[in-house]
N, C-alpha and C. Protein backbone atom coordinates (compact mmCIF):
# COMPACT_ATOMS: atom_id res chain seq x y z
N UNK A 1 107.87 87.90 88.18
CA UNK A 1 106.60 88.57 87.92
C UNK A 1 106.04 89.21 89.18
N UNK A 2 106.85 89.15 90.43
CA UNK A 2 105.98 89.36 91.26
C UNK A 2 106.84 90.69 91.71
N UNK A 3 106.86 91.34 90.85
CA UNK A 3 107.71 92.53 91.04
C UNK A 3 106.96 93.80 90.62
N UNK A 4 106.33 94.63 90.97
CA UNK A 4 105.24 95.99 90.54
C UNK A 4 105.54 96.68 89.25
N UNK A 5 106.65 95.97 88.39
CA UNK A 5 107.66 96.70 87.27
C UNK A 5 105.98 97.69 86.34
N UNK A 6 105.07 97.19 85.73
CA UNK A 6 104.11 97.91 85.32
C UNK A 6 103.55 98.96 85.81
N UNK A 7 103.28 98.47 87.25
CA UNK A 7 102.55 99.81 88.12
C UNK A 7 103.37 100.79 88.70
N UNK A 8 104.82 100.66 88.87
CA UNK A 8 105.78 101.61 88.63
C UNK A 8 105.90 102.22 87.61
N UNK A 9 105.86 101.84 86.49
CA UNK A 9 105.84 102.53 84.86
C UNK A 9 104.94 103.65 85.05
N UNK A 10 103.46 103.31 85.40
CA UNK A 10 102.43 104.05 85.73
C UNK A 10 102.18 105.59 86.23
N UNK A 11 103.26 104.86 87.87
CA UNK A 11 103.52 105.66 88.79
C UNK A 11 104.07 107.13 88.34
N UNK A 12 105.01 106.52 87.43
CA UNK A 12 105.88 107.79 87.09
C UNK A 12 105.48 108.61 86.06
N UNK A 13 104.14 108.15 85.52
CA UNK A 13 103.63 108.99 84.54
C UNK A 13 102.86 109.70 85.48
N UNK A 14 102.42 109.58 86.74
CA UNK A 14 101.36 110.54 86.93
C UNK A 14 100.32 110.09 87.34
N UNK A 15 99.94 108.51 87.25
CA UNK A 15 98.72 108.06 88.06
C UNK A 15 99.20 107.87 89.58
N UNK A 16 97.89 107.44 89.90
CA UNK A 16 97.70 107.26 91.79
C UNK A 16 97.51 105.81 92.08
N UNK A 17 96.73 105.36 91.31
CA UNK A 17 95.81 104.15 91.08
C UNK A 17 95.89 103.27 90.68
N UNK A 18 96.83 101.99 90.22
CA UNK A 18 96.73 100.85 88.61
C UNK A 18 95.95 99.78 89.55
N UNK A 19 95.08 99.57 89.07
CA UNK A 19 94.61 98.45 89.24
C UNK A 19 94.75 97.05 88.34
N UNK A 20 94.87 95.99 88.29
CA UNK A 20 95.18 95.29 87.71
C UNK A 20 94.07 94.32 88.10
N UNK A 21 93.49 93.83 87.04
CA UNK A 21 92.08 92.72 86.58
C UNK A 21 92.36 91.16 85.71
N UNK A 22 91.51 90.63 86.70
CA UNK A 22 91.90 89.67 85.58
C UNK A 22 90.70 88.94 85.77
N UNK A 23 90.01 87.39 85.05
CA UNK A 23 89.06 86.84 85.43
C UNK A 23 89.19 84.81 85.20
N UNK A 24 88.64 84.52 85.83
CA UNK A 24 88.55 83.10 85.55
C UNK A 24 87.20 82.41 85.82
N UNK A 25 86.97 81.22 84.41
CA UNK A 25 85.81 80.96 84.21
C UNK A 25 85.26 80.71 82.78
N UNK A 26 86.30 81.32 82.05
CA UNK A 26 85.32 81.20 80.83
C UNK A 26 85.05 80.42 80.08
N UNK A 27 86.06 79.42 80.39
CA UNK A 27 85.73 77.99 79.66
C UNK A 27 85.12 76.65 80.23
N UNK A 28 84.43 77.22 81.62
CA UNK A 28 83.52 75.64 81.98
C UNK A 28 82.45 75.74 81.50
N UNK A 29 81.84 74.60 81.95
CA UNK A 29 80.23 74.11 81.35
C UNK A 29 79.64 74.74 82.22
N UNK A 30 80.24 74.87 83.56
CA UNK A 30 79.10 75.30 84.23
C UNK A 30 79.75 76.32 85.69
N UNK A 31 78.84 77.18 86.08
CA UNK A 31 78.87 78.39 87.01
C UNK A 31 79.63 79.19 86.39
N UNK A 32 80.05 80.03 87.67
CA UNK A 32 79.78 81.64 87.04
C UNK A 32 81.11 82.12 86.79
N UNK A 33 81.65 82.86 85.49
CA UNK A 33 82.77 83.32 85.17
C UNK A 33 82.95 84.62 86.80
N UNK A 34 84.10 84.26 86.97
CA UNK A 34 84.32 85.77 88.11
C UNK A 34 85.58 86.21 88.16
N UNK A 35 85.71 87.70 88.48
CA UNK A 35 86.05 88.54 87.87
C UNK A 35 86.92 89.16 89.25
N UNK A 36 88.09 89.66 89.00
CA UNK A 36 88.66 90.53 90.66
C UNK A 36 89.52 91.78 89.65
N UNK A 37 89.30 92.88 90.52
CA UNK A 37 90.17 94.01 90.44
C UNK A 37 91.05 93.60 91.42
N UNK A 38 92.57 94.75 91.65
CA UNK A 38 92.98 94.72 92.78
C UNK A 38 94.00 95.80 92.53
N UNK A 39 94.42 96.93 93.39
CA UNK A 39 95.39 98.01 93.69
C UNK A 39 96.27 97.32 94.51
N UNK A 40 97.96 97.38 94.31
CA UNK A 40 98.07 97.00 95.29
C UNK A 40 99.40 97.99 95.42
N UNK A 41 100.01 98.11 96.78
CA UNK A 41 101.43 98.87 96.78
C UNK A 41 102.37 98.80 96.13
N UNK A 42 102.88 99.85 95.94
CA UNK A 42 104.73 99.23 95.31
C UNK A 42 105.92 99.22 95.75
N UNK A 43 105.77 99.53 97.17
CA UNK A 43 106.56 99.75 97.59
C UNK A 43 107.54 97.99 98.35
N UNK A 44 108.59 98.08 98.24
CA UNK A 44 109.57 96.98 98.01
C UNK A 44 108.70 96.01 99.57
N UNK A 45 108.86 96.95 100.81
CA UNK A 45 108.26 96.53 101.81
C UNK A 45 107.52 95.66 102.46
N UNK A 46 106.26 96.13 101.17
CA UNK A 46 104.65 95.84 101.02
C UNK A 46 104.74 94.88 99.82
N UNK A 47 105.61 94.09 99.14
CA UNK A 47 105.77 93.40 97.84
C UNK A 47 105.55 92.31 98.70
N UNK A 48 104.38 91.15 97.69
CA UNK A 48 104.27 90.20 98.05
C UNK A 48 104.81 89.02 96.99
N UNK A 49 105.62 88.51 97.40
CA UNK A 49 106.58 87.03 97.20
C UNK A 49 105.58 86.29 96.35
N UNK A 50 105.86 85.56 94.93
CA UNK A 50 105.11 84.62 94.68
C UNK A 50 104.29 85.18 94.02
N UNK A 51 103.86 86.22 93.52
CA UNK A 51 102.74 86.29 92.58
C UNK A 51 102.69 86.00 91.42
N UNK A 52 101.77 85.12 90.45
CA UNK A 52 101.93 85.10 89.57
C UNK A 52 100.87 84.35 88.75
N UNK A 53 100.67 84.40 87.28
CA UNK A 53 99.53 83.49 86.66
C UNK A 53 98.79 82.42 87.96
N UNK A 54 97.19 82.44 88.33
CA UNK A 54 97.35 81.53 89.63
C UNK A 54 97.29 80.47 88.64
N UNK A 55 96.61 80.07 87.60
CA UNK A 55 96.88 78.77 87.06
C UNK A 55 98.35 77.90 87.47
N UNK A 56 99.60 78.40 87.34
CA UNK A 56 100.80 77.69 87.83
C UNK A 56 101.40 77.97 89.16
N UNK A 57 100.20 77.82 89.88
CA UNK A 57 100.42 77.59 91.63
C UNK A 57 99.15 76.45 91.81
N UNK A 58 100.09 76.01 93.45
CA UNK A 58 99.35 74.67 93.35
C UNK A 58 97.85 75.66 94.78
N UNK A 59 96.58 74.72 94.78
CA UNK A 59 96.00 75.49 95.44
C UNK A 59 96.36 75.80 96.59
N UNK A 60 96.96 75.08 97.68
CA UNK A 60 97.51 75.75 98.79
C UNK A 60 98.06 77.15 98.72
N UNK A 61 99.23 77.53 97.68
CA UNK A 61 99.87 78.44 97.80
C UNK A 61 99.08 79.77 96.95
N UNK A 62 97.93 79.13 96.46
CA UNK A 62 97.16 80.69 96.07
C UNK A 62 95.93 81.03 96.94
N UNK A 63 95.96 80.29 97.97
CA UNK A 63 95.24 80.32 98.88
C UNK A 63 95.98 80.87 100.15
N UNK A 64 97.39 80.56 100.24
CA UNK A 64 98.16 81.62 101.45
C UNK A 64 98.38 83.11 100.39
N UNK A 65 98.04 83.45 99.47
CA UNK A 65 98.27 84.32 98.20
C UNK A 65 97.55 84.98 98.54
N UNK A 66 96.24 85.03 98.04
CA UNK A 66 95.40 85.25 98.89
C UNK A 66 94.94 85.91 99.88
N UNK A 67 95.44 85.25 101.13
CA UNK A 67 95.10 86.26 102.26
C UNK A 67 95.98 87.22 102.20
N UNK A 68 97.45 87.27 101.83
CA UNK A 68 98.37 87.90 101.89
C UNK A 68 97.67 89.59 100.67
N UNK A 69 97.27 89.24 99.88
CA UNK A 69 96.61 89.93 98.74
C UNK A 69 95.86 90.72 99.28
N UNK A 70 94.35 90.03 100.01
CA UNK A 70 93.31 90.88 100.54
C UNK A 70 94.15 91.78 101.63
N UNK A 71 95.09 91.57 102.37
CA UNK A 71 95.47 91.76 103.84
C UNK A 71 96.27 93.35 103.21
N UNK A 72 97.08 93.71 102.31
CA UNK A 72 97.79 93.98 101.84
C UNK A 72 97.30 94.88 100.63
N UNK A 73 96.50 95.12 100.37
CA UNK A 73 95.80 95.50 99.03
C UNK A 73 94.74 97.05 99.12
N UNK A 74 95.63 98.01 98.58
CA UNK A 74 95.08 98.82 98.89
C UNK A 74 93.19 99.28 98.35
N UNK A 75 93.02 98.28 97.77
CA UNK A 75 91.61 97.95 97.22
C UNK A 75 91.44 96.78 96.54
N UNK A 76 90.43 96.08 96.53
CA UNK A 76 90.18 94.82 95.87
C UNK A 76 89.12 94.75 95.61
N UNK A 77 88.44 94.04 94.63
CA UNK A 77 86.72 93.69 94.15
C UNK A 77 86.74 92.46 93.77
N UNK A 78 85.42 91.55 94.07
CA UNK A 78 85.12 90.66 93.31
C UNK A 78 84.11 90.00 92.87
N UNK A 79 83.80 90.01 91.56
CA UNK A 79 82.22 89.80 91.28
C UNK A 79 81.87 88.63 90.34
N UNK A 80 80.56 88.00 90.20
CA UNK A 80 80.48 86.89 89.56
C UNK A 80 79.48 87.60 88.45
N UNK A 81 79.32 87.10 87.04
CA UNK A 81 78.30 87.00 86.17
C UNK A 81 78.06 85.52 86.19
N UNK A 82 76.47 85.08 85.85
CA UNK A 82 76.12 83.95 86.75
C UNK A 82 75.97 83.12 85.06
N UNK A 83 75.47 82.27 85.08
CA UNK A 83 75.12 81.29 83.73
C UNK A 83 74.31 82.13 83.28
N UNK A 84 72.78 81.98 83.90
CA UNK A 84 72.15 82.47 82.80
C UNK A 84 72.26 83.86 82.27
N UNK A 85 73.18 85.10 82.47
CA UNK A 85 73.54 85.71 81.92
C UNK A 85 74.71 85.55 81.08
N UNK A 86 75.57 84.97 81.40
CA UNK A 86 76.61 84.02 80.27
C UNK A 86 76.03 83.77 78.83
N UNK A 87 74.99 82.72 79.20
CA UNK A 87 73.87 82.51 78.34
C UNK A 87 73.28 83.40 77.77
N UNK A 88 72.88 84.43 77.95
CA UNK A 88 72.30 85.32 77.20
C UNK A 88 72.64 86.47 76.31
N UNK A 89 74.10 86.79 76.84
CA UNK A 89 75.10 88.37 76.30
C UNK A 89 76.15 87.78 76.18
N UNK A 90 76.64 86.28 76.16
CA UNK A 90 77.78 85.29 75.44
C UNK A 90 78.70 85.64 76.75
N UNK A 91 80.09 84.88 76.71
CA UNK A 91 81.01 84.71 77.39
C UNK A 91 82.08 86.08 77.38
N UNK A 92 82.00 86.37 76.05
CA UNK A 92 83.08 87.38 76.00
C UNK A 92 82.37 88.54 76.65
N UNK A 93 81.57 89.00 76.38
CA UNK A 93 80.52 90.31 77.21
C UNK A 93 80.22 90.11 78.54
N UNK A 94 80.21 88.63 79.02
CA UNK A 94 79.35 88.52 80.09
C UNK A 94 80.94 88.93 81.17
N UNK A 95 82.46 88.48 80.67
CA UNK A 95 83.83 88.87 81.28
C UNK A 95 83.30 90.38 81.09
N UNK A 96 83.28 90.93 80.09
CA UNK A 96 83.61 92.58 80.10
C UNK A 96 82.73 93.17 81.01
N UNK A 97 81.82 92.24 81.26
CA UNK A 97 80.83 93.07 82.60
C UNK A 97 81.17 92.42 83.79
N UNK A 98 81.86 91.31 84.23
CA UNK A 98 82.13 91.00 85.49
C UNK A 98 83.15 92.09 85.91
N UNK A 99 84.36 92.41 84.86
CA UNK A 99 85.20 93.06 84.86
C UNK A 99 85.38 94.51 85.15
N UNK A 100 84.23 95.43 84.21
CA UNK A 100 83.61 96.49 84.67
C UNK A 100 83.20 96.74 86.30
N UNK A 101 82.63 95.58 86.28
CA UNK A 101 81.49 95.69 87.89
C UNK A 101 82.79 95.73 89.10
N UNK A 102 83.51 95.03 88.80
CA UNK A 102 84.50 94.86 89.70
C UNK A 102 85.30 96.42 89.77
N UNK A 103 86.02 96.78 88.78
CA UNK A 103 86.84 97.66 88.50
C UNK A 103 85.78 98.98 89.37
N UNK A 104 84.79 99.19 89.16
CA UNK A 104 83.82 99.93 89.84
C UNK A 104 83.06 99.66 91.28
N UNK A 105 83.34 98.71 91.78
CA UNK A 105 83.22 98.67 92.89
C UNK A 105 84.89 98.63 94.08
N UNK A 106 85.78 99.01 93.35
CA UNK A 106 86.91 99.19 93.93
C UNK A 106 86.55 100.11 94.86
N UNK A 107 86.86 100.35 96.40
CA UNK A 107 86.73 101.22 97.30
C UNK A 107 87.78 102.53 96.78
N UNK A 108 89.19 102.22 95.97
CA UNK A 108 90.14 103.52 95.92
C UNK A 108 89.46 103.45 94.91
N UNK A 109 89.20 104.23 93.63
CA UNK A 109 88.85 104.61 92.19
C UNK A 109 90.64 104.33 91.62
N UNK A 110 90.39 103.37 90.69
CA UNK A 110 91.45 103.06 89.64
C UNK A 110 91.11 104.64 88.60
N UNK A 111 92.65 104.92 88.00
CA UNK A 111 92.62 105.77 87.31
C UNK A 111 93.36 105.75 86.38
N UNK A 112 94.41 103.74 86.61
CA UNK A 112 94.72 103.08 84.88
C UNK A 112 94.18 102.23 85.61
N UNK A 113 93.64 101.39 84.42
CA UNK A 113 93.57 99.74 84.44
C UNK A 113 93.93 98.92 83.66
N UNK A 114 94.58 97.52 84.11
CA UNK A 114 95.43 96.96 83.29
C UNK A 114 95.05 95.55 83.24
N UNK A 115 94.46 95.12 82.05
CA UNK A 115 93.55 94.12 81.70
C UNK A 115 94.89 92.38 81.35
N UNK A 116 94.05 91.19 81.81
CA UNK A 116 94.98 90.60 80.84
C UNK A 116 94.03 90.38 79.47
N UNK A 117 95.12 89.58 78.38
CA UNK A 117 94.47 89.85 77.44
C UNK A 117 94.36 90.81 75.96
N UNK A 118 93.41 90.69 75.52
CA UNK A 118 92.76 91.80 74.66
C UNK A 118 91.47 91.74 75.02
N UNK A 119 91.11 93.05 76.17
CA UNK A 119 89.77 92.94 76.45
C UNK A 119 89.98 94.63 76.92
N UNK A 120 88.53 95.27 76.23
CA UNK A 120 88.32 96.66 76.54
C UNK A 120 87.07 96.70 77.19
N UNK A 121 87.25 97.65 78.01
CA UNK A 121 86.08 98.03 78.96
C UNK A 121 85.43 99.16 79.08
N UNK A 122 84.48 99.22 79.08
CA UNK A 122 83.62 100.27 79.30
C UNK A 122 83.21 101.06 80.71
N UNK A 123 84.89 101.68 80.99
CA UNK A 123 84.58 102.31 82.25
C UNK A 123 85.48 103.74 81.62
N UNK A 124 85.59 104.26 82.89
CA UNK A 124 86.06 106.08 82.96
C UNK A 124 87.44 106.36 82.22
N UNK A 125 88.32 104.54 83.27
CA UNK A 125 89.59 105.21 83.41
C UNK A 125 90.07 104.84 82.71
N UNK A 126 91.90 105.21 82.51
CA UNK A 126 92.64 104.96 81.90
C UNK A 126 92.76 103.23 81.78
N UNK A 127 93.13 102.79 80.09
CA UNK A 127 93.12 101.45 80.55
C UNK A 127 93.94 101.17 79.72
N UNK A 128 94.72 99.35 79.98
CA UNK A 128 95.67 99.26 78.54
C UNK A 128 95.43 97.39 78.65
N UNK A 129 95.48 96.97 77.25
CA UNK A 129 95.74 95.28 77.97
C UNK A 129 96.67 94.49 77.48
N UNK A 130 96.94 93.59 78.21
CA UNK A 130 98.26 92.80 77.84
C UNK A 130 98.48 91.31 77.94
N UNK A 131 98.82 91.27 76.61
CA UNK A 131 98.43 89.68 76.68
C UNK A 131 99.32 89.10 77.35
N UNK A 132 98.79 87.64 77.91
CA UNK A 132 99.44 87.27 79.19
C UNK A 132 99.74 87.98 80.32
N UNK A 133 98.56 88.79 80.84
CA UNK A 133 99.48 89.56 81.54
C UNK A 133 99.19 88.93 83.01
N UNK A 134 98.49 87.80 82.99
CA UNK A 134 98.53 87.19 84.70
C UNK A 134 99.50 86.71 84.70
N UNK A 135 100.83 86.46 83.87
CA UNK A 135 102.16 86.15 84.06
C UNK A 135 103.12 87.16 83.67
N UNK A 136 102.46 88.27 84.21
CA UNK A 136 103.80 89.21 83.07
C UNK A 136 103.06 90.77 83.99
N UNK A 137 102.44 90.98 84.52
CA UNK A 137 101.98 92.15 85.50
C UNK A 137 101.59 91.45 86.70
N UNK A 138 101.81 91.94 87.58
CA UNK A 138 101.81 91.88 89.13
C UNK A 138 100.40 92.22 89.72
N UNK A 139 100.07 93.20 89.52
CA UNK A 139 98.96 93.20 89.65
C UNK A 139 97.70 92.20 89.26
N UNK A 140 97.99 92.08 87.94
CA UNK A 140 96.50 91.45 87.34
C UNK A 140 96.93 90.02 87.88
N UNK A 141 97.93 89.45 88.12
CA UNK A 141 98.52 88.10 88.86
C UNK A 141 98.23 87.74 89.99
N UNK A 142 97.60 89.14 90.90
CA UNK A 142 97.10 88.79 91.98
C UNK A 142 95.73 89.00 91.60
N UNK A 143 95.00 89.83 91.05
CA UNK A 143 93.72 89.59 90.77
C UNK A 143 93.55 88.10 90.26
N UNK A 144 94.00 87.46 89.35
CA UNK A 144 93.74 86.13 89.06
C UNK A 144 93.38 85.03 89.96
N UNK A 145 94.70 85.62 91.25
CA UNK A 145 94.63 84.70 92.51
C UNK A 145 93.30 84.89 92.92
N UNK A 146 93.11 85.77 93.28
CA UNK A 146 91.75 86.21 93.82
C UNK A 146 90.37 85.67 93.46
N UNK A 147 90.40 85.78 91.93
CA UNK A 147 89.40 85.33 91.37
C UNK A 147 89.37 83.47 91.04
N UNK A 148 90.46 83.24 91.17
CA UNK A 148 90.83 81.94 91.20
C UNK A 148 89.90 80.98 92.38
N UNK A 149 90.78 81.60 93.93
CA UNK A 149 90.08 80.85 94.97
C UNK A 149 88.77 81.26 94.97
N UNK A 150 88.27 82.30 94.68
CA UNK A 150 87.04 82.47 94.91
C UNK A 150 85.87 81.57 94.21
N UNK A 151 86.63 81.84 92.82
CA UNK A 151 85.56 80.50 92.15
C UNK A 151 85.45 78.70 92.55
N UNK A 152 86.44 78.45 92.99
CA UNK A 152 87.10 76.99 93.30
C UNK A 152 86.12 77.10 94.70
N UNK A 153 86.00 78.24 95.55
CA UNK A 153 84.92 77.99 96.74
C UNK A 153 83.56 77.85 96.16
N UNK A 154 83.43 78.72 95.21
CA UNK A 154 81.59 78.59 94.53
C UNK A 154 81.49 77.35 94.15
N UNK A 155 82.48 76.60 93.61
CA UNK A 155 82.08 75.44 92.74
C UNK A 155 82.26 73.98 93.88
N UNK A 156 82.89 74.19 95.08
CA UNK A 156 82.89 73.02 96.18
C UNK A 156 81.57 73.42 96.88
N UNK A 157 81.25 74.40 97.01
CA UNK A 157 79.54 74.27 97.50
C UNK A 157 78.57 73.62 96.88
N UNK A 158 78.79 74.18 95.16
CA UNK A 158 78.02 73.66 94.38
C UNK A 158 78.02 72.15 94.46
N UNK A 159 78.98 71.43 94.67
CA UNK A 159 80.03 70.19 94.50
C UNK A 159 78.81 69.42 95.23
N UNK A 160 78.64 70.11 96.72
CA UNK A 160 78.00 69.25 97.74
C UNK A 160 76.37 69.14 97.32
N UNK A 161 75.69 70.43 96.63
CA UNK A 161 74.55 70.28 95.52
C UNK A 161 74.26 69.59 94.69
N UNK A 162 75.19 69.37 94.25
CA UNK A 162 75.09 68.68 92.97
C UNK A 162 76.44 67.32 92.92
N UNK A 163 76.26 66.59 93.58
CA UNK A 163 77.69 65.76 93.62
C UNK A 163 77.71 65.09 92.36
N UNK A 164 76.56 64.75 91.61
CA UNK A 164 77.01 63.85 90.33
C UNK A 164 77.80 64.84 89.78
N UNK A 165 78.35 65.44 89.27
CA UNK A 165 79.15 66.24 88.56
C UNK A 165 80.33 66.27 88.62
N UNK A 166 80.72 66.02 89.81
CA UNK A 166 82.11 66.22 90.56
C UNK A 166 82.86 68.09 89.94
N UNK A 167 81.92 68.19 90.54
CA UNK A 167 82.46 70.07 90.63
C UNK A 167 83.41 70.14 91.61
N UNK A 168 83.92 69.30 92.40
CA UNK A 168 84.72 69.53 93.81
C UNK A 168 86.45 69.03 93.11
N UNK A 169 86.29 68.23 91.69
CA UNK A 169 87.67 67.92 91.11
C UNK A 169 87.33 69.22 90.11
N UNK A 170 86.47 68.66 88.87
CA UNK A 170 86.83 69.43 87.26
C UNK A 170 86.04 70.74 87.79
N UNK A 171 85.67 71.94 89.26
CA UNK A 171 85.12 72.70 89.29
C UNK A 171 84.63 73.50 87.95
N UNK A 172 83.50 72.48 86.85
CA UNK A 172 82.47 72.84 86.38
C UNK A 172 83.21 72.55 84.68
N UNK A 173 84.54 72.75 84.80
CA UNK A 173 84.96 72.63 82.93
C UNK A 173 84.83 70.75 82.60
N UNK A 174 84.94 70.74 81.39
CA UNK A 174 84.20 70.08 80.50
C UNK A 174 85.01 68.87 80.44
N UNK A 175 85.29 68.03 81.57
CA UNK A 175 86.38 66.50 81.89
C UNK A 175 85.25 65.43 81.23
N UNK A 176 85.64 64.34 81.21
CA UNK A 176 85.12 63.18 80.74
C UNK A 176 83.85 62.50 81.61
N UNK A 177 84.48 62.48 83.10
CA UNK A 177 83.46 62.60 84.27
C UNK A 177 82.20 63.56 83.95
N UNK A 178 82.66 64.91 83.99
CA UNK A 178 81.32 65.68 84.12
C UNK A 178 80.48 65.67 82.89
N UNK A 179 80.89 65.22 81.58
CA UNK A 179 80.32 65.14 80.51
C UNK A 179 78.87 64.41 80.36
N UNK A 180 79.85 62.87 80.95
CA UNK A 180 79.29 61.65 81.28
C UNK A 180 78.08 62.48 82.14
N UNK A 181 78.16 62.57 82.83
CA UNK A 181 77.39 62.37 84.45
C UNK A 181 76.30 64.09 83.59
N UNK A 182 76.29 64.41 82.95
CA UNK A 182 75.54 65.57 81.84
C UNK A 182 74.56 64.34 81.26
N UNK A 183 75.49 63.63 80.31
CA UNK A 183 74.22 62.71 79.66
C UNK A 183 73.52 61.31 80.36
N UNK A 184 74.17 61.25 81.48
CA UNK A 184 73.55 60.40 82.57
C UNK A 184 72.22 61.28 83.18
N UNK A 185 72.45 62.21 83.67
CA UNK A 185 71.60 62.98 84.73
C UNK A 185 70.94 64.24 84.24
N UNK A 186 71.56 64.57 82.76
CA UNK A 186 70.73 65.96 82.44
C UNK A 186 71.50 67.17 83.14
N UNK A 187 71.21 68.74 82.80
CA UNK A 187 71.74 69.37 83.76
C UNK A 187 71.57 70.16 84.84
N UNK A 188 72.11 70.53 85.68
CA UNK A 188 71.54 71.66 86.82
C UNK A 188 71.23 72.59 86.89
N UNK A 189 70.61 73.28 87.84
CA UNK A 189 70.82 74.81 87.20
C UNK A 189 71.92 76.22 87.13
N UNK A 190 72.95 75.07 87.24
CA UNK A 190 74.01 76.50 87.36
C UNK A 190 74.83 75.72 85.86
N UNK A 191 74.49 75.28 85.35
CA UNK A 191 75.30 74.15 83.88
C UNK A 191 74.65 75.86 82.75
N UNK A 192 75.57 76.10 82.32
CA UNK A 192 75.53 77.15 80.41
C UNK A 192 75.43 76.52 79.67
N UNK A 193 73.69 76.54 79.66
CA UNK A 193 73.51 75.48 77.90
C UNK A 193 73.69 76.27 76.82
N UNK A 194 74.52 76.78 76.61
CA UNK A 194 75.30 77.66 74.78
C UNK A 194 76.18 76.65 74.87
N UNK A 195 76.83 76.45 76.11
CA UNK A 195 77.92 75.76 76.63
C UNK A 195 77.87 73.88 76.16
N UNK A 196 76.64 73.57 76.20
CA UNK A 196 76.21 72.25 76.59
C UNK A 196 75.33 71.54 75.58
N UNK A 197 75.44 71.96 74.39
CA UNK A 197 74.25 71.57 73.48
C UNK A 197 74.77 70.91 72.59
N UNK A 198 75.67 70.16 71.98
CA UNK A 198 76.73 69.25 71.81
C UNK A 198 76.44 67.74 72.25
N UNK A 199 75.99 67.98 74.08
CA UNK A 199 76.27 66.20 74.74
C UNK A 199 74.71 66.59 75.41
N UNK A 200 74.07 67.41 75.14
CA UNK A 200 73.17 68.09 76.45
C UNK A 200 71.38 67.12 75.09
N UNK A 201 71.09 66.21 75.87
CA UNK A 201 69.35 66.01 75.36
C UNK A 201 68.30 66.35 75.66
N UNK A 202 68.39 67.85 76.75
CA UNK A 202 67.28 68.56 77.25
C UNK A 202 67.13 67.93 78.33
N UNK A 203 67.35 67.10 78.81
CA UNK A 203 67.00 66.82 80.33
C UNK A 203 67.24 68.04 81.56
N UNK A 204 66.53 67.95 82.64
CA UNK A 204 66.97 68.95 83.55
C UNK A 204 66.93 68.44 84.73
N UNK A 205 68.03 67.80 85.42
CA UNK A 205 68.30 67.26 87.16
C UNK A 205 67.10 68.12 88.05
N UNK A 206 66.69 66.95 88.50
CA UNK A 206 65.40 67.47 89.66
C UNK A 206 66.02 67.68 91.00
């Protein structure tokens, strides 16, 4: 997978640009779904080793991913939609706008974009999506990475905020621990009560 085979396809039709998107987040209780674009070269040279779904890398190695990604990347973005907008325009909308925001704050302008998934966006360019495609496009495999460590850093800050939770293991999805420690303590303010109303008795951690 860690081979540009898509954004070569691209190439030869005539674009400049594939960016490849992906996001992680959408299934915890709590913080912010986030979202990464990323362009990257295709040339054999500039190919980086190892890319792939970051879910099946251990964190060390999507964290040397990573730098190798940003270092290497002829554009990258990355943006969070926070809870209480989660909360308010649902999970699936609140991705299509992390996703957007990102894809548009790319420094090169994407002119395909290649989603994983089935998810359409409401931007300019060319776009297509593909399910599974953080294991099956190169691109959106490193966006994943991207958006991967980035969230795993939001949620060990949070971790030290909020330690009953243990955001620093289950970073924010819905384990037995963080459930518990929900109807022990009530929740914080980065917890998605759409998310939480199930185990959640209105309490709110002071």
């Amino acid at each position: 997978m860690d081979h540009p085979i898509y954004e070569r396809e691209y190439f030869e039709k005539g674009f400049c640009a594939v960016a490849g998107v992906d996001e992680v987040g959408r299934g915890p209780l709590a913080g912010p779904v986030v979202c990464a674009a990323v362009i990257l070269p295709v040339e054999d040279e500039l190919r980086i080793a190892g890319v792939n779904d970051s879910k099946k890398l251990s964190a060390k190695k999507r964290d040397a991913l990573a730098e190798l990604i940003r270092e290497r990347a002829l554009a990258f973005a990355v943006t969070e939609v926070d809870e209480s907008t989660i909360d308010e325009i649902n999970i699936l909308q609140a991705t299509r706008l992390g996703m957007k925001r990102a894809v548009e704050a790319l420094s090169v302008p994407a002119d395909m974009v290649l989603t994983d998934g089935d998810m359409t966006l409401d931007i300019a360019a060319s776009q297509r999506s593909i399910v599974k495609g953080d294991a099956l496009v190169y691109s959106i495999g490193a966006a994943s990475i991207l958006a991967k460590v980035h969230r795993d850093s939001i949620m060990k800050k949070y971790a030290e905020e909020y330690p009953e939770y243990g955001f620093e293991h289950n970073v924010g999805y819905g384990t037995a621990e963080h459930i518990e420690a929900i109807r022990e303590y009530g929740i914080c303010k980065i917890h998605r009560k759409t998310f939480v109303r199930r185990f959640w008795d209105g309490r709110v951690r002071t």
